[in-house]
C-alpha atoms as a PDB file:
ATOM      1  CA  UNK A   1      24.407  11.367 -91.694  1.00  0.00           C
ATOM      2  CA  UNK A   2      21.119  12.495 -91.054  1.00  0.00           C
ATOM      3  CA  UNK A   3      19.981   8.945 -90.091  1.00  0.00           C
ATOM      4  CA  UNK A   4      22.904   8.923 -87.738  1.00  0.00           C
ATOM      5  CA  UNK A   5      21.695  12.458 -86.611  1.00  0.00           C
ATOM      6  CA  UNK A   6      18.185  11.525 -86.221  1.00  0.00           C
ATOM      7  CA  UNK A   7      19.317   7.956 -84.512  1.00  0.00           C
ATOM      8  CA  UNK A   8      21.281   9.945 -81.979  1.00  0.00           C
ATOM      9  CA  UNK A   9      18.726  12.537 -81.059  1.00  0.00           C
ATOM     10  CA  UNK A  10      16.284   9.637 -80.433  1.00  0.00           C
ATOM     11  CA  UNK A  11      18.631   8.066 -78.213  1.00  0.00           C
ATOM     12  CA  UNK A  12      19.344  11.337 -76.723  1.00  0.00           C
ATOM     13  CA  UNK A  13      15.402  11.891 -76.001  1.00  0.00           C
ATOM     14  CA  UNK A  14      14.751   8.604 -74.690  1.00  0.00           C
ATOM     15  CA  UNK A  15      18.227   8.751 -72.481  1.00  0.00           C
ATOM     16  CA  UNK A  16      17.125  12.187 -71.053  1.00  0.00           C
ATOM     17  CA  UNK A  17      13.511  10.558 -70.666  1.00  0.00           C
ATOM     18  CA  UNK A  18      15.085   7.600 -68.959  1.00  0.00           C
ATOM     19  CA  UNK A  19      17.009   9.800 -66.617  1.00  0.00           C
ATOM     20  CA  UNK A  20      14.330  11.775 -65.527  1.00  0.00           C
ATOM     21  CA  UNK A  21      12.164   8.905 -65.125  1.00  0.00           C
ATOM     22  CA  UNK A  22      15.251   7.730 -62.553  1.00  0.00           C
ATOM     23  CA  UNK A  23      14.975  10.778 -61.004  1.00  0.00           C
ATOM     24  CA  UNK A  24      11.245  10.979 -60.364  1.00  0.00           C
ATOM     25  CA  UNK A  25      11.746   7.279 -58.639  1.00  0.00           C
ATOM     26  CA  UNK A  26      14.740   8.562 -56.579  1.00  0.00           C
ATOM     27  CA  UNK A  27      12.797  11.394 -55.597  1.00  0.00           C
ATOM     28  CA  UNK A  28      10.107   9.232 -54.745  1.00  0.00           C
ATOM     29  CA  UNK A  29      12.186   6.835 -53.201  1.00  0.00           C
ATOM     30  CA  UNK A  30      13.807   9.752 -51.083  1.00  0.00           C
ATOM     31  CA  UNK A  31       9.926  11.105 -49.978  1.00  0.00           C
ATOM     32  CA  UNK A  32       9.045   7.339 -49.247  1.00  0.00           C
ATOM     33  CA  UNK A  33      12.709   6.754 -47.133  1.00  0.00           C
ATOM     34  CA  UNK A  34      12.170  10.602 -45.055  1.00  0.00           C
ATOM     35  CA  UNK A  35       8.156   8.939 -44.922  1.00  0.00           C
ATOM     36  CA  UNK A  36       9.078   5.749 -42.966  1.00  0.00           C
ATOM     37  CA  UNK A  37      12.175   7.045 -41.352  1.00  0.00           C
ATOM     38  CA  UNK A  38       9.424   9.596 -39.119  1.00  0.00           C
ATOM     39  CA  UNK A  39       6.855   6.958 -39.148  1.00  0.00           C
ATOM     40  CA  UNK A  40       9.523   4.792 -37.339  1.00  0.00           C
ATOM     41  CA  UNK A  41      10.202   8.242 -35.150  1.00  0.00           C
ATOM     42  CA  UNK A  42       7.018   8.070 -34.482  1.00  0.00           C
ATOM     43  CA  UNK A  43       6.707   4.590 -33.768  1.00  0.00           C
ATOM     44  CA  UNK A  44       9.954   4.716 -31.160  1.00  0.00           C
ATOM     45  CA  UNK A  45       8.000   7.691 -29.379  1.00  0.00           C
ATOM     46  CA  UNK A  46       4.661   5.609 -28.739  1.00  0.00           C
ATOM     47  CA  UNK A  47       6.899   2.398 -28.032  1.00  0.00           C
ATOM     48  CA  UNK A  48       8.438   4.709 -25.352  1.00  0.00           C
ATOM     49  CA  UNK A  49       5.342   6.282 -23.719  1.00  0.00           C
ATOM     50  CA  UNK A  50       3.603   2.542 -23.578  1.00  0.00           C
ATOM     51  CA  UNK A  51       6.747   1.050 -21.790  1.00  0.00           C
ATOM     52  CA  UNK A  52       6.276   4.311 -19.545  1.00  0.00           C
ATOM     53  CA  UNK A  53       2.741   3.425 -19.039  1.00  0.00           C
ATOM     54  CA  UNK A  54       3.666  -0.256 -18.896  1.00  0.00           C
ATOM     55  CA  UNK A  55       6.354   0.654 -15.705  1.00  0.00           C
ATOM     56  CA  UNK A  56       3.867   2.939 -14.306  1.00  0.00           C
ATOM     57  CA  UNK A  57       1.129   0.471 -14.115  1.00  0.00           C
ATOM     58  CA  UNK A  58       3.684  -1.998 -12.824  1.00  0.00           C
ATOM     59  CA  UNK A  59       4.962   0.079  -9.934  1.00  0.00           C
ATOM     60  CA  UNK A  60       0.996   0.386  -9.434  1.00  0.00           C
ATOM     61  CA  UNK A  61       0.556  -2.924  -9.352  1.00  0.00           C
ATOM     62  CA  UNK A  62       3.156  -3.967  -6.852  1.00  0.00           C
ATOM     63  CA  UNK A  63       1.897  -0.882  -4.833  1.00  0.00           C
ATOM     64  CA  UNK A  64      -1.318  -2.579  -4.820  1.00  0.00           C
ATOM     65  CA  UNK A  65      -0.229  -5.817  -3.987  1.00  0.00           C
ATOM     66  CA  UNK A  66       1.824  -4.293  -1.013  1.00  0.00           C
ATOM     67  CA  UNK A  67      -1.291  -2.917   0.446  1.00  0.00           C
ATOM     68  CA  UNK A  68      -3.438  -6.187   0.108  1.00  0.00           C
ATOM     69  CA  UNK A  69      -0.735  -7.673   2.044  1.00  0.00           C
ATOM     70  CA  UNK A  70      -0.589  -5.202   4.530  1.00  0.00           C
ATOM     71  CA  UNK A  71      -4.420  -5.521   4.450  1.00  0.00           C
ATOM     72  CA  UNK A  72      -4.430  -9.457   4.696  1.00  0.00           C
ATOM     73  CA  UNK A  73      -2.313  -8.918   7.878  1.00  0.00           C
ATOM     74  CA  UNK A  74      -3.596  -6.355   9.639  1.00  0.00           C
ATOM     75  CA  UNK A  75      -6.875  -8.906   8.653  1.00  0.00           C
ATOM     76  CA  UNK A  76      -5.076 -11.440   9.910  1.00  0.00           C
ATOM     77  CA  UNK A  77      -4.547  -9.892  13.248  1.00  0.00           C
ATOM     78  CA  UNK A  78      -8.122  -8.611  13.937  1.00  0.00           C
ATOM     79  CA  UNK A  79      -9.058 -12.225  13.032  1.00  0.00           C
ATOM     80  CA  UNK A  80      -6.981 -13.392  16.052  1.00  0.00           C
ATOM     81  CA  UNK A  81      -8.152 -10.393  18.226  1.00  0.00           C
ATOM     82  CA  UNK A  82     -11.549 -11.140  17.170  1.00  0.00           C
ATOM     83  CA  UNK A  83     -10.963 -14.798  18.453  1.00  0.00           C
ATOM     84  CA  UNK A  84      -9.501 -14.106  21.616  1.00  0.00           C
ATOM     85  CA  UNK A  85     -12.239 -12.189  22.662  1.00  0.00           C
ATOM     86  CA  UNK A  86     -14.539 -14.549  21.586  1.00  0.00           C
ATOM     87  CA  UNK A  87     -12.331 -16.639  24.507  1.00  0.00           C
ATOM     88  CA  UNK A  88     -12.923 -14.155  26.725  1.00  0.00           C
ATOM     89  CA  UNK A  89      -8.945 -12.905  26.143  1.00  0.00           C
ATOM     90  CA  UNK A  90      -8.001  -9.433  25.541  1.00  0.00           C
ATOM     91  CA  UNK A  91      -4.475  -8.695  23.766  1.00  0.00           C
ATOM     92  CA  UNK A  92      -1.650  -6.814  24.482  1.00  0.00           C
ATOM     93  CA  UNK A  93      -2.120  -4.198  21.826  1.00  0.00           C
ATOM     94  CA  UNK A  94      -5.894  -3.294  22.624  1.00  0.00           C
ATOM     95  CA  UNK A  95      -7.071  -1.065  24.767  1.00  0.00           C
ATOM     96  CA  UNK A  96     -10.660  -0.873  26.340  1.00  0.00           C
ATOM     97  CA  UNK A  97     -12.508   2.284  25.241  1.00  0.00           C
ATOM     98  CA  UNK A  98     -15.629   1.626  26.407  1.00  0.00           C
ATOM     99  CA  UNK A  99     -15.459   3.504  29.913  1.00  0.00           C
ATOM    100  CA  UNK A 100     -18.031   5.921  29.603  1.00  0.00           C
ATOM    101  CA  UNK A 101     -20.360   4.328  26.949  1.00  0.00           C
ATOM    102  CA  UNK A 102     -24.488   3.994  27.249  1.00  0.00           C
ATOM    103  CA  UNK A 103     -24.727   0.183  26.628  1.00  0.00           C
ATOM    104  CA  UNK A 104     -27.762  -2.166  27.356  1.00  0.00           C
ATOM    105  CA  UNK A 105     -25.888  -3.820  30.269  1.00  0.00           C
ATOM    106  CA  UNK A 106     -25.851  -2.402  33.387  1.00  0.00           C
ATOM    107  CA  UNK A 107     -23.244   0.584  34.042  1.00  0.00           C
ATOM    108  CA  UNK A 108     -21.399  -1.855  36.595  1.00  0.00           C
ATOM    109  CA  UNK A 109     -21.346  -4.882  33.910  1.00  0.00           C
ATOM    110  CA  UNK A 110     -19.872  -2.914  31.703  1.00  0.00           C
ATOM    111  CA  UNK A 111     -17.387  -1.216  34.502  1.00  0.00           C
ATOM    112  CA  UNK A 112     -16.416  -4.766  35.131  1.00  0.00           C
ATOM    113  CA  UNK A 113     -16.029  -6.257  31.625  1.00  0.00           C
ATOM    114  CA  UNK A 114     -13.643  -3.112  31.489  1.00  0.00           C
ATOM    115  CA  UNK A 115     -11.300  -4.173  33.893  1.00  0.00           C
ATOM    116  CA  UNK A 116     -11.217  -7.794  33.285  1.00  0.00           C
ATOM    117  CA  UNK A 117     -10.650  -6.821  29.536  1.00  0.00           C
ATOM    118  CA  UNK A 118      -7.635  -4.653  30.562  1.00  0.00           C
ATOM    119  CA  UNK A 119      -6.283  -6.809  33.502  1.00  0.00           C
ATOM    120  CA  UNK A 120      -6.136  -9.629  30.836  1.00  0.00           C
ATOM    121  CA  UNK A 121      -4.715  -7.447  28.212  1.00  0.00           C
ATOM    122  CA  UNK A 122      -2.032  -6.573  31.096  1.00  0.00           C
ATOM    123  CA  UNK A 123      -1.011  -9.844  31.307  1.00  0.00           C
ATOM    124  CA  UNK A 124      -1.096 -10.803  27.211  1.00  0.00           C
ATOM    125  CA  UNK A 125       1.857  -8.040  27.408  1.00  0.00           C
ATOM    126  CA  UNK A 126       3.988  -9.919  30.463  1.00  0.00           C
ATOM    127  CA  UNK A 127       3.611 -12.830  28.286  1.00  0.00           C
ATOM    128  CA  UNK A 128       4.839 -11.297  25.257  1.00  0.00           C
ATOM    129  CA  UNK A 129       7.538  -9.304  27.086  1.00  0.00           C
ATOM    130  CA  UNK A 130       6.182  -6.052  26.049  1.00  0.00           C
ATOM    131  CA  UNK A 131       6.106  -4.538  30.125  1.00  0.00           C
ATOM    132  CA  UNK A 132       5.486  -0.641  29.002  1.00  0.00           C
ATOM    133  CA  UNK A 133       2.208  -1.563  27.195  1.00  0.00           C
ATOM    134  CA  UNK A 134       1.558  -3.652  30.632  1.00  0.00           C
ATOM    135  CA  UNK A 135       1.853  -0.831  32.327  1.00  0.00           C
ATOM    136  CA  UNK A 136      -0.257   1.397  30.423  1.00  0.00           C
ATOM    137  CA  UNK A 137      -2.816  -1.251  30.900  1.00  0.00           C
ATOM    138  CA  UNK A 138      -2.401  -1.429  34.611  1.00  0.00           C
ATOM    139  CA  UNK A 139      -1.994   2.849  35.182  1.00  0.00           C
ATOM    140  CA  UNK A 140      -5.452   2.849  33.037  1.00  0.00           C
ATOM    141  CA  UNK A 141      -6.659   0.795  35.726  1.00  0.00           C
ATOM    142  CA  UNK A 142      -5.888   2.135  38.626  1.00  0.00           C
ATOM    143  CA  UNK A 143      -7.488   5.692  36.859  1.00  0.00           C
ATOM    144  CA  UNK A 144     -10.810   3.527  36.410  1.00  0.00           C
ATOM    145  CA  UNK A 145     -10.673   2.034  39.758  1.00  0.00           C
ATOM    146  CA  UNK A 146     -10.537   5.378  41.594  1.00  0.00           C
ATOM    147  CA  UNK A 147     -13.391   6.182  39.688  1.00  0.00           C
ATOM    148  CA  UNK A 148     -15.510   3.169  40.883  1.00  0.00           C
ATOM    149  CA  UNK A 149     -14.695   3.024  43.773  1.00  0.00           C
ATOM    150  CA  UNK A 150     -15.232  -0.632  46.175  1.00  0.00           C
ATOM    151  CA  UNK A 151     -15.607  -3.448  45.905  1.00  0.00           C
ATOM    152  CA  UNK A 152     -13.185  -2.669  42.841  1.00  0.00           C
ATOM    153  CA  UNK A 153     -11.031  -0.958  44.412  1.00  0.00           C
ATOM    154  CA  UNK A 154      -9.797  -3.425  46.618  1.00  0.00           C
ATOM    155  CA  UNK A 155      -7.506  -4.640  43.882  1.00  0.00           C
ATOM    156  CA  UNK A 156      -5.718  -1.587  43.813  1.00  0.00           C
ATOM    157  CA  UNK A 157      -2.697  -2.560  45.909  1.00  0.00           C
ATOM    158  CA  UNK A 158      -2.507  -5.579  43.946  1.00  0.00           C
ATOM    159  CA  UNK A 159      -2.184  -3.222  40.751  1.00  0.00           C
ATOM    160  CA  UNK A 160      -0.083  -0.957  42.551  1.00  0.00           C
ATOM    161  CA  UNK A 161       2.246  -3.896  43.473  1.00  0.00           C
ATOM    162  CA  UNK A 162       2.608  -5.356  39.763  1.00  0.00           C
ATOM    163  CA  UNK A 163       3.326  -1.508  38.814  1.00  0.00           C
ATOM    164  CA  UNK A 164       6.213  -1.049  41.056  1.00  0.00           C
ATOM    165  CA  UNK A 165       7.212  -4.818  40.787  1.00  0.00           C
ATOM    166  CA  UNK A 166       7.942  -4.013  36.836  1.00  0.00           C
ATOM    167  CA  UNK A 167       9.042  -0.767  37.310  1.00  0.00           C
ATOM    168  CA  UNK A 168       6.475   1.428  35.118  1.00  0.00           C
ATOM    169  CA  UNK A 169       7.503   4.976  34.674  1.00  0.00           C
ATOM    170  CA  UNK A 170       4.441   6.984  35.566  1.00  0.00           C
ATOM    171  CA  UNK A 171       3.956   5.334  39.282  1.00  0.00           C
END
């Protein structure tokens, strides 16, 4: 009986060292799981803020990309303005600024080069069917032509006559 005593307390000890050997592991096992389970948190929060930077820098990019293609075209456009001066053209949309500037021509070179450049620019608009910017072209004119006076000013009436032949506002 003793034996059987002694047999059973051994078994008890090593059962109840068993168990708590189980235990320490499930704790373990339980500090590991809550470990991963808020490294994963974690993880899932900087997944998030990258595919927030990653939209971000994709809105940015096709933001960019809209303005080099506005840029390319506006480009574009000077490019052609560029060339029909270099023709001797003026378009519809420009307007000559250069009225009252100190250039190395003479005053009346420029005067001139002024008036061809917006007479020409005048009739750009006819052809494109834009008359109000023809206008503005031609009332500019006749402002410039007053100011010069002859022999430039004999081509008043004939700017006077395409004003009232298109019907501009301002005349």
């Amino acid at each position: 009986m003793v034996t059987a005593v002694i047999v059973l307390s051994y078994r008890t000890v090593e059962t109840e060292r068993q168990l708590s050997t189980l235990q320490t592991e499930r704790e373990s096992a339980t500090e590991e799981g809550a470990q991963a389970k808020s490294q994963v948190e974690g993880l899932g929060q900087v997944a998030k803020s990258l595919q927030l930077k990653l939209d971000n820098a994709e809105t940015e990019i096709q933001r960019l990309n809209q303005a080099a293609a506005n840029a390319e075209a506006r480009a574009s456009g000077y490019e052609k303005q560029i060339s029909l001066l270099r023709q001797g053209r003026a378009s519809c949309e420009e307007f000559f600024d250069g009225w009252g500037i100190k250039a190395a021509a003479p005053p009346s070179v420029v005067t001139l080069f002024g008036v061809a450049r917006e007479a020409t620019a005048a009739t750009d608009c006819l052809q494109k069917g834009d008359v109000a910017t023809a206008c503005k072209h031609w009332e500019g004119l006749l402002i410039q032509i007053k100011k010069i006076g002859s022999p430039v000013s004999d081509s008043q009436a004939e700017i006077q006559s395409l004003i009232r032949k298109h019907s501009c506002k301002n005349f």
